[in-house]
Protein backbone atom coordinates (compact mmCIF):
# COMPACT_ATOMS: atom_id res chain seq x y z
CA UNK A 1 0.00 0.00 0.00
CA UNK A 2 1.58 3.10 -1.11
CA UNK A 3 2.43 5.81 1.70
CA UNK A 4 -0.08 8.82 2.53
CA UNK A 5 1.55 11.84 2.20
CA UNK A 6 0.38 14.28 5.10
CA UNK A 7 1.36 18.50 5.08
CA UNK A 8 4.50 19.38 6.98
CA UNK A 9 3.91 20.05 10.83
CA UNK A 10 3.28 23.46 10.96
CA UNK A 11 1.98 24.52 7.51
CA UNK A 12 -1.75 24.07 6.60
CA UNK A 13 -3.79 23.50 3.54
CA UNK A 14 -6.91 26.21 3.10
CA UNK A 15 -9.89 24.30 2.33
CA UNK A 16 -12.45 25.30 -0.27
CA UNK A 17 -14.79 25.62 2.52
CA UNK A 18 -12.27 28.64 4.18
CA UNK A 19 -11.23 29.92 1.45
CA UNK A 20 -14.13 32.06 0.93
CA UNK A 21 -13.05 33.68 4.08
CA UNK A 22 -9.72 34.52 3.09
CA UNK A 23 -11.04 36.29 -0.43
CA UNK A 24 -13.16 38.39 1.72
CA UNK A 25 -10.92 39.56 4.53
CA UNK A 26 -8.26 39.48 1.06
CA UNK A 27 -10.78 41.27 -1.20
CA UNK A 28 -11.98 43.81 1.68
CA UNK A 29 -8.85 44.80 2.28
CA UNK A 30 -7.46 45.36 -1.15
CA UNK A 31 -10.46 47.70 -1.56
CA UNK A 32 -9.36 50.00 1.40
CA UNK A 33 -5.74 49.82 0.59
CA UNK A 34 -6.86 50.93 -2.99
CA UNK A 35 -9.00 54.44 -1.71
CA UNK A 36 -6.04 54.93 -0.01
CA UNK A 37 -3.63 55.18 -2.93
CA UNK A 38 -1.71 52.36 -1.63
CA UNK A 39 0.14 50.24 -4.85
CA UNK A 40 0.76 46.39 -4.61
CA UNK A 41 3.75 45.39 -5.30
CA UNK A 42 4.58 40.97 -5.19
CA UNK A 43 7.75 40.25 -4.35
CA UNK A 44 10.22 37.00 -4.13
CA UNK A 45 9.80 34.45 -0.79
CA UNK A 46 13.20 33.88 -0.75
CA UNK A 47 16.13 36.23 -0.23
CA UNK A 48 19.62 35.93 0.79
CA UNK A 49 20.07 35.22 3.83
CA UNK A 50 22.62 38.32 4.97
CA UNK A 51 19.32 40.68 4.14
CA UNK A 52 17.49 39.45 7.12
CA UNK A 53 20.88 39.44 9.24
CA UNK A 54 21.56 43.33 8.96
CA UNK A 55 17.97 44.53 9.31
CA UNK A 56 16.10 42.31 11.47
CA UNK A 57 19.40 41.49 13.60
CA UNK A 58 21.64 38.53 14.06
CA UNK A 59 20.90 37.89 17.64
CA UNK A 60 17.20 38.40 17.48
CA UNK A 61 15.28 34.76 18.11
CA UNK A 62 14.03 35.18 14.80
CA UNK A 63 17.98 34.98 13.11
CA UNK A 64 19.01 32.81 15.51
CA UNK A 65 16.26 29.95 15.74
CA UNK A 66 13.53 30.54 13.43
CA UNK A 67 14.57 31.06 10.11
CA UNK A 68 14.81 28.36 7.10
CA UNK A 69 17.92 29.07 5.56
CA UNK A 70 19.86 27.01 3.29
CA UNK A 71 22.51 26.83 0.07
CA UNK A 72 21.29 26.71 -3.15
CA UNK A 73 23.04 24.90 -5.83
CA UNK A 74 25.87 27.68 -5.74
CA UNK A 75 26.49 27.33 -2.68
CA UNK A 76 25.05 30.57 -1.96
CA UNK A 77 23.01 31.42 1.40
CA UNK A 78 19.44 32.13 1.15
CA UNK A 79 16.56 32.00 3.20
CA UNK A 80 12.62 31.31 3.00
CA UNK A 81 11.45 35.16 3.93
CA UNK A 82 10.21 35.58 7.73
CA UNK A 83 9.05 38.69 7.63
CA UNK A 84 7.62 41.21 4.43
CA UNK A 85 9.58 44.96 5.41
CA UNK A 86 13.28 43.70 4.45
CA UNK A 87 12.39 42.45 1.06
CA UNK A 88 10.37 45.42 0.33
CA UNK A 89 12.82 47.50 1.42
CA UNK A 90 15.12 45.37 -0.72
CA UNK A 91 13.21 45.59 -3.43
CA UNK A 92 12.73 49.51 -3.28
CA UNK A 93 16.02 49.92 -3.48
CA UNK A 94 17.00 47.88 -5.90
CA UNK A 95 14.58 49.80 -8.40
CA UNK A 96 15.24 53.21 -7.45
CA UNK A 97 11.60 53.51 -6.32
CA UNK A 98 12.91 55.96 -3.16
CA UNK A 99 14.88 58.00 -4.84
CA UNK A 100 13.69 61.48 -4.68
CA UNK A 101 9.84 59.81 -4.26
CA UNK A 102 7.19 59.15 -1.39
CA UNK A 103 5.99 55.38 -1.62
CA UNK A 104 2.50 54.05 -0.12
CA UNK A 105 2.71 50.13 -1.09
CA UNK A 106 1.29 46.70 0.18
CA UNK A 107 2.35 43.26 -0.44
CA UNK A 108 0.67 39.96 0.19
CA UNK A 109 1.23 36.23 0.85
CA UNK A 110 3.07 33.74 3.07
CA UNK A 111 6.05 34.06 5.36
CA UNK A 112 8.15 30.90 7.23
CA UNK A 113 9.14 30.63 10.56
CA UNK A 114 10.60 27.70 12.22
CA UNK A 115 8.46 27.75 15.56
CA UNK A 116 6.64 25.62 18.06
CA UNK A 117 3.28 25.04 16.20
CA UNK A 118 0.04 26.01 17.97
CA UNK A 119 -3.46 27.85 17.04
CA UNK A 120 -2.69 31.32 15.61
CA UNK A 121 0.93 30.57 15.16
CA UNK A 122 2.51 28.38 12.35
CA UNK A 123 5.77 27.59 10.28
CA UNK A 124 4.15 28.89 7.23
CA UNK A 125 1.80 31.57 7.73
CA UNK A 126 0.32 34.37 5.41
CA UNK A 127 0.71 38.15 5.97
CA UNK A 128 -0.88 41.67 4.38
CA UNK A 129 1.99 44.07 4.42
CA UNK A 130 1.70 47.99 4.39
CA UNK A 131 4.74 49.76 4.04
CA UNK A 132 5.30 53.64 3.37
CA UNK A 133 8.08 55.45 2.45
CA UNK A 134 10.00 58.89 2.96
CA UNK A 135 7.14 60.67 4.95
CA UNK A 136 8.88 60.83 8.59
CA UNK A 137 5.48 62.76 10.20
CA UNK A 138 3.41 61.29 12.69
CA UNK A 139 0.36 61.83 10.10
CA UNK A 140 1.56 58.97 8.12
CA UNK A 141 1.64 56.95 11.23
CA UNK A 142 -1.94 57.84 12.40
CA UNK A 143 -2.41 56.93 9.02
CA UNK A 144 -1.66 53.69 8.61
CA UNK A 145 -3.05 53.09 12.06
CA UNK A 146 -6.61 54.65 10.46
CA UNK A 147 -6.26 52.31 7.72
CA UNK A 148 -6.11 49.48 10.02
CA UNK A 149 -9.41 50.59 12.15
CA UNK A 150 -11.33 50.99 8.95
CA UNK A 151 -10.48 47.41 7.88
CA UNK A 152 -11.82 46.09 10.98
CA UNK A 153 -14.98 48.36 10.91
CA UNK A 154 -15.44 46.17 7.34
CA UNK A 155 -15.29 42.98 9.01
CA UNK A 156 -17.72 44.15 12.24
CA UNK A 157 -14.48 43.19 14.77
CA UNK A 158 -14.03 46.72 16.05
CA UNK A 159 -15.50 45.52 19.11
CA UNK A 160 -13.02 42.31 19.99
CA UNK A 161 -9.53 44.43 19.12
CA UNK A 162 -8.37 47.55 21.40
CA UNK A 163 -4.97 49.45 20.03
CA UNK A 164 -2.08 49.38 22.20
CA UNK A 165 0.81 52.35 21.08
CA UNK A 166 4.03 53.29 22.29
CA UNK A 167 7.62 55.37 21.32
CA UNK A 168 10.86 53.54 21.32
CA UNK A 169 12.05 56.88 20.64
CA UNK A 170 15.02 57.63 18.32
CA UNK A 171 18.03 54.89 18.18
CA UNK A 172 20.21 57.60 20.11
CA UNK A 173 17.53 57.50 23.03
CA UNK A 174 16.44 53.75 22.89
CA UNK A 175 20.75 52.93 22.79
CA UNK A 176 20.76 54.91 26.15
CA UNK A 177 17.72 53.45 27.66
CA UNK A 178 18.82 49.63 26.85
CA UNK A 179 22.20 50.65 29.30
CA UNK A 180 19.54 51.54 31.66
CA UNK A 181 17.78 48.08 31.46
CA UNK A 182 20.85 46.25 31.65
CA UNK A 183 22.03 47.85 34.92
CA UNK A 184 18.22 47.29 36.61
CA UNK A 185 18.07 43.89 35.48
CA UNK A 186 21.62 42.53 35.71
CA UNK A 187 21.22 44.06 39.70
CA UNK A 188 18.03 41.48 39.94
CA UNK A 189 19.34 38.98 37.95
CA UNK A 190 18.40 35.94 39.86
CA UNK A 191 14.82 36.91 39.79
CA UNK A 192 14.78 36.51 36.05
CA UNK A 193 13.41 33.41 33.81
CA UNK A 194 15.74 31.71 31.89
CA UNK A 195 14.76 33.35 28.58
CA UNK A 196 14.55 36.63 30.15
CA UNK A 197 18.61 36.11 31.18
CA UNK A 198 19.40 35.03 27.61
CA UNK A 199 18.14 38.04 26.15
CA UNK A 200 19.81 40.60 28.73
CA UNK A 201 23.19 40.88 26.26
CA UNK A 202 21.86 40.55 23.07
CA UNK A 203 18.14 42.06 23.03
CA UNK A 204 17.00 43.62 26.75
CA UNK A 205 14.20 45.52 24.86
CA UNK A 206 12.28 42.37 24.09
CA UNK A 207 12.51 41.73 28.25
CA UNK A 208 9.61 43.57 28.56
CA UNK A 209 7.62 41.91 26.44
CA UNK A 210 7.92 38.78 28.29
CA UNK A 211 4.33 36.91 29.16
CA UNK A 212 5.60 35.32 31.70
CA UNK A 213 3.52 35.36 34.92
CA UNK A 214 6.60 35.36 37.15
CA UNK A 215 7.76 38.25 35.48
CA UNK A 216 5.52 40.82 36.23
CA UNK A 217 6.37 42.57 39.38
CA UNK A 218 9.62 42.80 38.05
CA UNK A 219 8.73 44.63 34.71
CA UNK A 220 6.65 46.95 36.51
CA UNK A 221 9.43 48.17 38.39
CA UNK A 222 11.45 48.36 35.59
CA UNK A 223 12.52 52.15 34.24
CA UNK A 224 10.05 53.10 31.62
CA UNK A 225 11.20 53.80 27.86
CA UNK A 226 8.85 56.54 27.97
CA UNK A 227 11.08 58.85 30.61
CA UNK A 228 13.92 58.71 28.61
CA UNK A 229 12.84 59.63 24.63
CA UNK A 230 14.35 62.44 23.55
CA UNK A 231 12.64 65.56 22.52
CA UNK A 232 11.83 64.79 18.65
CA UNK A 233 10.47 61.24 20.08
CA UNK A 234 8.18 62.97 22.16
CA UNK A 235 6.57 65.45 19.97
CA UNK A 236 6.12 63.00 17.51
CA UNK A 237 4.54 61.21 19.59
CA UNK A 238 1.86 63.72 21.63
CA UNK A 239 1.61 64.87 17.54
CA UNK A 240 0.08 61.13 16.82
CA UNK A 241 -1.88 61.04 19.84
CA UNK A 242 -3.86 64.23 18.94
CA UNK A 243 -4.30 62.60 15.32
CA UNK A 244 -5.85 59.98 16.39
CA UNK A 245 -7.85 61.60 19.11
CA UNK A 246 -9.18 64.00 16.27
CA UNK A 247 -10.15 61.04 13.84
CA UNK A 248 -12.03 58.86 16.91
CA UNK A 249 -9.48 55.92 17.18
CA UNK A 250 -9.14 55.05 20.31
CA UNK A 251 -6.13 53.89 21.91
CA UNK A 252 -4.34 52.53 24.99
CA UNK A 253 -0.67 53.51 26.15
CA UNK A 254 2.04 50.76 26.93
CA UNK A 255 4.90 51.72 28.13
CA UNK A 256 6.12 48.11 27.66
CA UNK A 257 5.12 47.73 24.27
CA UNK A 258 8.12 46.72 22.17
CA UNK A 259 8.99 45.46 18.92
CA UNK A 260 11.35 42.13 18.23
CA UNK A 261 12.92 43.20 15.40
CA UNK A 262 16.50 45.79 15.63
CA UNK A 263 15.22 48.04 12.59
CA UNK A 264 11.74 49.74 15.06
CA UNK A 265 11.89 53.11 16.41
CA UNK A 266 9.48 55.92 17.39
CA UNK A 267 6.16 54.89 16.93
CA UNK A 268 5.16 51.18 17.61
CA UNK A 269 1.77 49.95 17.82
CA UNK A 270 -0.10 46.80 17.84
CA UNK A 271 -3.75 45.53 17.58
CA UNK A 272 -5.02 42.47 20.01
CA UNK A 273 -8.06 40.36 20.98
CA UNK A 274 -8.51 38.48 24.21
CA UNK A 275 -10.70 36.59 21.60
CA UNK A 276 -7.74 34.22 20.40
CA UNK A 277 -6.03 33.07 23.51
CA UNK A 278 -2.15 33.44 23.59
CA UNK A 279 -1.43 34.31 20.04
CA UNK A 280 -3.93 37.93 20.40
CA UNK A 281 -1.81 39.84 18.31
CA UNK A 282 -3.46 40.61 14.81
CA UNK A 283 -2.18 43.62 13.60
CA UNK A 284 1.38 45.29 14.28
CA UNK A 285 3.66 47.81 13.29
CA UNK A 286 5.53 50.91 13.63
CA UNK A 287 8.42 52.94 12.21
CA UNK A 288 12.07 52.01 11.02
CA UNK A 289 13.46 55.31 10.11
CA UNK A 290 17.11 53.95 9.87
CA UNK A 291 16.77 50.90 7.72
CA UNK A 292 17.19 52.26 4.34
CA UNK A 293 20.24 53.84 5.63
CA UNK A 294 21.43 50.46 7.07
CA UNK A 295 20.63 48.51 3.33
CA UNK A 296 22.02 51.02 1.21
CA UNK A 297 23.42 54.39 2.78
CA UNK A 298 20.75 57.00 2.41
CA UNK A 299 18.43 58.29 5.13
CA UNK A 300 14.79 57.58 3.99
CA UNK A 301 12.45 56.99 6.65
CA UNK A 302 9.48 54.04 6.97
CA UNK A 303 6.54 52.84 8.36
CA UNK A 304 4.27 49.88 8.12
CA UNK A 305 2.38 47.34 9.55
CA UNK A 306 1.42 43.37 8.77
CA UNK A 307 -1.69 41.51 9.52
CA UNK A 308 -1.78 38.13 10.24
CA UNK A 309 -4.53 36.64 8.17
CA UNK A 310 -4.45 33.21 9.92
CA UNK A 311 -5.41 35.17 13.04
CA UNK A 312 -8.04 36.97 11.57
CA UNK A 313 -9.34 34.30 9.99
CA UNK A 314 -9.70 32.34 13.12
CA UNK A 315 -11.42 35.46 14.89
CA UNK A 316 -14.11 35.58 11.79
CA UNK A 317 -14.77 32.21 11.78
CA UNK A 318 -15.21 31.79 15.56
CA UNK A 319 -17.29 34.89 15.58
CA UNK A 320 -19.42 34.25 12.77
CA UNK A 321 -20.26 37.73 12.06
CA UNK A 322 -22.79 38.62 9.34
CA UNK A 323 -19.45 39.57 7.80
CA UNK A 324 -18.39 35.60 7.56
CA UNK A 325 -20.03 34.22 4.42
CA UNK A 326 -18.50 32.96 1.47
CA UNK A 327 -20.42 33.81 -1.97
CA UNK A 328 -23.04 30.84 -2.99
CA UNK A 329 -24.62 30.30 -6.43
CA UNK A 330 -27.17 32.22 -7.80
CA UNK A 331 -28.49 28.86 -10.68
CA UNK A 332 -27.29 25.55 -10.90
CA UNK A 333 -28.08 24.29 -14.68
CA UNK A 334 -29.35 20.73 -14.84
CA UNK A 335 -29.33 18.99 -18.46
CA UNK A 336 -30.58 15.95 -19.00
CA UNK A 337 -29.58 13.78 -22.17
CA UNK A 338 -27.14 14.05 -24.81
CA UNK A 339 -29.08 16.56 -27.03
CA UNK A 340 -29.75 18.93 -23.61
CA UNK A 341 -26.05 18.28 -22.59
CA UNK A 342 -24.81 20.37 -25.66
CA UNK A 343 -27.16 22.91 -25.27
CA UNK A 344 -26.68 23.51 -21.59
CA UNK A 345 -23.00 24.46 -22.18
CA UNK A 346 -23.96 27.04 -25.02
CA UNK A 347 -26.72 28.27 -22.68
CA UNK A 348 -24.91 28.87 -20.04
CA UNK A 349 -21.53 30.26 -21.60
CA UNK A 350 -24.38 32.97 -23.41
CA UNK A 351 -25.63 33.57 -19.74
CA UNK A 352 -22.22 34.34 -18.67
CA UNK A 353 -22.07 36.68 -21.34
CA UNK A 354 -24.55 39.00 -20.58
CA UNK A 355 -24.77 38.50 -16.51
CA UNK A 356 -21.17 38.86 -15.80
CA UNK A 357 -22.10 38.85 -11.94
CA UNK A 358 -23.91 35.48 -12.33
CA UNK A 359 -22.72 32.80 -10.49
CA UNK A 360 -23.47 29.60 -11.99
CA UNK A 361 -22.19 25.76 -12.03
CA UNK A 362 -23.35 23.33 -15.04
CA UNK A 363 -24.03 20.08 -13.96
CA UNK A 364 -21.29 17.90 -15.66
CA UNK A 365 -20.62 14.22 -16.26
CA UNK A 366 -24.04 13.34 -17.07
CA UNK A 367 -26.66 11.55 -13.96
CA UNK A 368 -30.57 10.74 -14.20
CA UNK A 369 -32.32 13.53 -13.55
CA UNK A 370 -33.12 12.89 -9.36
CA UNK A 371 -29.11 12.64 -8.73
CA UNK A 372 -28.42 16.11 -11.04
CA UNK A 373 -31.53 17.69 -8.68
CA UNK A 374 -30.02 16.30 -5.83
CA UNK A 375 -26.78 18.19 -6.56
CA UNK A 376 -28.43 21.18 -7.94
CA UNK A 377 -30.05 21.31 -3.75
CA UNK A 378 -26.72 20.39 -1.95
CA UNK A 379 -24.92 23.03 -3.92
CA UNK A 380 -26.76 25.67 -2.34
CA UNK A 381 -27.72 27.10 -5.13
CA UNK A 382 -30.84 29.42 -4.63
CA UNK A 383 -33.01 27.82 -8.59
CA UNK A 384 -32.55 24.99 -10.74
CA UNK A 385 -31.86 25.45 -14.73
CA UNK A 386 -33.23 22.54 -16.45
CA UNK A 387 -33.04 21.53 -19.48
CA UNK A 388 -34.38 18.94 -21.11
CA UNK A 389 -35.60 17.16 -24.50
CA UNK A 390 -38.69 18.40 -24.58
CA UNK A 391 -37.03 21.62 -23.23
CA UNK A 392 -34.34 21.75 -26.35
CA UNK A 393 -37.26 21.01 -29.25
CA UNK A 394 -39.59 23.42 -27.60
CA UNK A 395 -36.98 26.86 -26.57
CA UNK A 396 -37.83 26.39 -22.91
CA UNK A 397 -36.26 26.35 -19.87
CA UNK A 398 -37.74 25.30 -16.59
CA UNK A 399 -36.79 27.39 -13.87
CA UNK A 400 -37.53 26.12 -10.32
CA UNK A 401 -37.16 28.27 -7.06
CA UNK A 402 -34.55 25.69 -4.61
CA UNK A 403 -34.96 27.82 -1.51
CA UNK A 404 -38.99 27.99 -1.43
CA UNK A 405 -40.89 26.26 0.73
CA UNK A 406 -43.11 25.66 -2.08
CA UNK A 407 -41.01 24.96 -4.90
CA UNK A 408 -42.44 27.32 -7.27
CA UNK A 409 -41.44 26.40 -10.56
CA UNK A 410 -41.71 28.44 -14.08
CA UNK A 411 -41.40 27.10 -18.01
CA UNK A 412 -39.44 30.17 -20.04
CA UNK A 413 -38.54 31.09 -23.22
CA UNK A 414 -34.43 30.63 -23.72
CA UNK A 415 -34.85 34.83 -25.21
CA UNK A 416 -36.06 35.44 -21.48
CA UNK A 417 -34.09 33.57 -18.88
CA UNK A 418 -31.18 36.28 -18.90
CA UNK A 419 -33.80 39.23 -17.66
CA UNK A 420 -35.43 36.58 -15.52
CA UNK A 421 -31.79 36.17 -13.55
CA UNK A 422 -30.92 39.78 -14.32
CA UNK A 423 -34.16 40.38 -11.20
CA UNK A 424 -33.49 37.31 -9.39
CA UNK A 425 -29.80 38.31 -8.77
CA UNK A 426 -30.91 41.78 -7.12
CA UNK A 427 -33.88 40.18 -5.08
CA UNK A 428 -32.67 36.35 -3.61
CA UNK A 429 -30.64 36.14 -0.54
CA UNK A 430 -27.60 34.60 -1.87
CA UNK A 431 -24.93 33.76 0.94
CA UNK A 432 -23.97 30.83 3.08
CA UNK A 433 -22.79 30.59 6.60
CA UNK A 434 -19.27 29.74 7.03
């Protein structure tokens, strides 16, 4: 018996039966991003490895432990991307697309990460990027951040996610304060967890953002980034604040809230749900003012922010908003016989001619007609299409209401059956539940 081949731990097939999840949350969000101005731009899933080194950091966990890197076939390093900014970053460069120019662009699709897998965390996972370019004013921030609340006003989730913002302050200032954290906690070093004690050399910032339990009374003694921005930080910052007051986002403080990755400064901020357990982070960003300057010299700053669609998948599905439906068919076209076989494909290729928006399946493969009506019901289809014989000889098609109680059913004229949908289309109910 041959083996069964089974997904890699870690990365997941999308059903049919999600998918029409993702195309909404994907399709809902491309429509914001596009009233925005914001310009897609696709871009490789593998880079060389030394591009995630220098911006995301060589002793951050996700360098050190996380990352699936390997040589190619000339022995040259690259690595499956773990994250969207570098490569756009990369890729801006690369085509002088920052040169002399602002940039508001978006990107799309999956990222890798070798990590324990659990719900709302995988190895492969799928991202919508937002990245823009050579605006350094907290507008563009509150920006982005507006962008963000509108998408989840879309979805009806405004209610289950609460914004959580924060300054790391310029790299001068957040240098400074990391001296600061390594002289508190190397004094109370034995209260520490072991991860916590690992990161005090290498990344002391991402200390604070530790969830353990034991940890807490010592973070909360711990000196606060916030005392010790320096004066650009902090009218950036009170600038973004009354942005956002002014366009009704509301917003909670953390002093604590960091970023894991070297290239953050200034603003960070990050959208969660106690909806999803653990893994509540669904949207989070900030700015990274210095890495264009640390890829390729010149000073252009950024912002962004990525959204984890698994997450907000998961959070749809288990709220099953109004908002959660996948699209369902408007007809489903029985034909029954040879002769009515040929004719139903010409039928309904000239239906999807002049309905565009029509969404409708031909039966196919042949079947009596009690097994093509059976499948014309389980597809969820709101009528039935048949055609038959005496259908074919006389011009007719028998149109028969699926969803009504009782079954009305109507003989018309192949001339009139486009009009007839054209009506039906505005007036049936056609969605499914997730």
């Amino acid at each position: 018996m041959a083996k069964q081949f089974q997904a890699i731990r870690g990365m997941n097939d999308i059903l049919p039966v999600e998918s029409g999840l993702w195309r909404l949350i994907e399709n809902t969000f491309h429509d914001i991003l596009t009233v925005y101005d914001y310009r897609e731009i696709r871009l490789p899933i593998v880079e060389k490895t030394e591009l995630f080194k220098r911006s995301i950091g060589e002793v951050t966990d996700i360098v050190e432990k996380e990352m699936y890197t390997f040589s190619d076939r000339n022995g040259d390093s690259i690595t499956l991307r773990p994250e969207g900014t570098a490569g756009c970053v990369r890729a801006c460069i690369e085509h002088g697309l920052l040169h002399n120019q602002n940039q508001r662009l978006w990107y799309s699709g999956p990222m890798f990460r070798y990590e324990k897998p659990q719900k709302g965390r995988y190895r492969q996972f799928h991202q919508i990027g937002v990245e823009a370019y050579g605006m350094p004013g907290p507008d563009i921030d509150a920006e982005l951040i507006c962008i963000s609340a509108r998408l989840w006003q879309r979805l009806d989730i405004s209610k289950s996610v609460t914004l959580q913002i924060n300054s790391l302050g310029s790299n001068a200032a957040r240098s400074a304060y990391r001296e600061h954290l390594i002289s508190y906690f190397t004094a109370r070093y034995t209260e520490m967890d072991e991860e916590s004690k690992r990161r005090l050399h290498t990344n002391p910032l991402r200390i604070l953002d530790s969830k353990n339990p034991t940890m807490v009374a010592l973070l909360s003694e711990a000196p606060s980034l916030i005392e010790h921005l320096d004066l650009e930080s902090i009218e950036h910052f009170e600038i973004l604040k009354t942005l956002l007051n002014g366009a009704g986002v509301r917003y909670k403080i953390n002093p604590r809230l960091v970023r894991g990755l070297d290239y953050y400064c200034k603003t960070v901020f990050e959208w969660g749900t106690e909806t999803l357990g653990a893994q509540g982070a669904v949207c989070a960003g900030g700015r990274y003012d210095g890495l264009v300057r640390q890829l390729s010299g010149k000073t252009v700053s950024g912002v962004g922010f990525a959204i984890g669609l698994e997450r907000l998948v998961s959070m749809l599905a288990d709220k099953q908003t109004s908002t959660g439906t996948m699209l369902g068919l408007h007809a489903y076209l029985i034909a029954v016989g040879d002769i009515a076989n040929g004719h139903g494909l010409a039928l309904a290729e000239r239906l999807r001619d002049q309905l565009p928006d029509l969404r409708l399946r031909m039966n196919c493969s042949g079947g009596s007609f009690k097994s093509q009506f059976r499948r014309a019901d389980n597809s969820g289809a709101q009528l039935a299409l048949i055609l038959g014989e005496n259908e074919v000889y006389t011009g007719m098609v028998t149109v028969k209401l699926l969803r009504k109680v009782d079954g009305e059913q109507i003989r018309l004229p192949l001339d009139r059956v486009a009009e007839y949908l054209r009506i039906a289309i505005g007036t049936l109910s056609i969605a499914t539940e997730i």
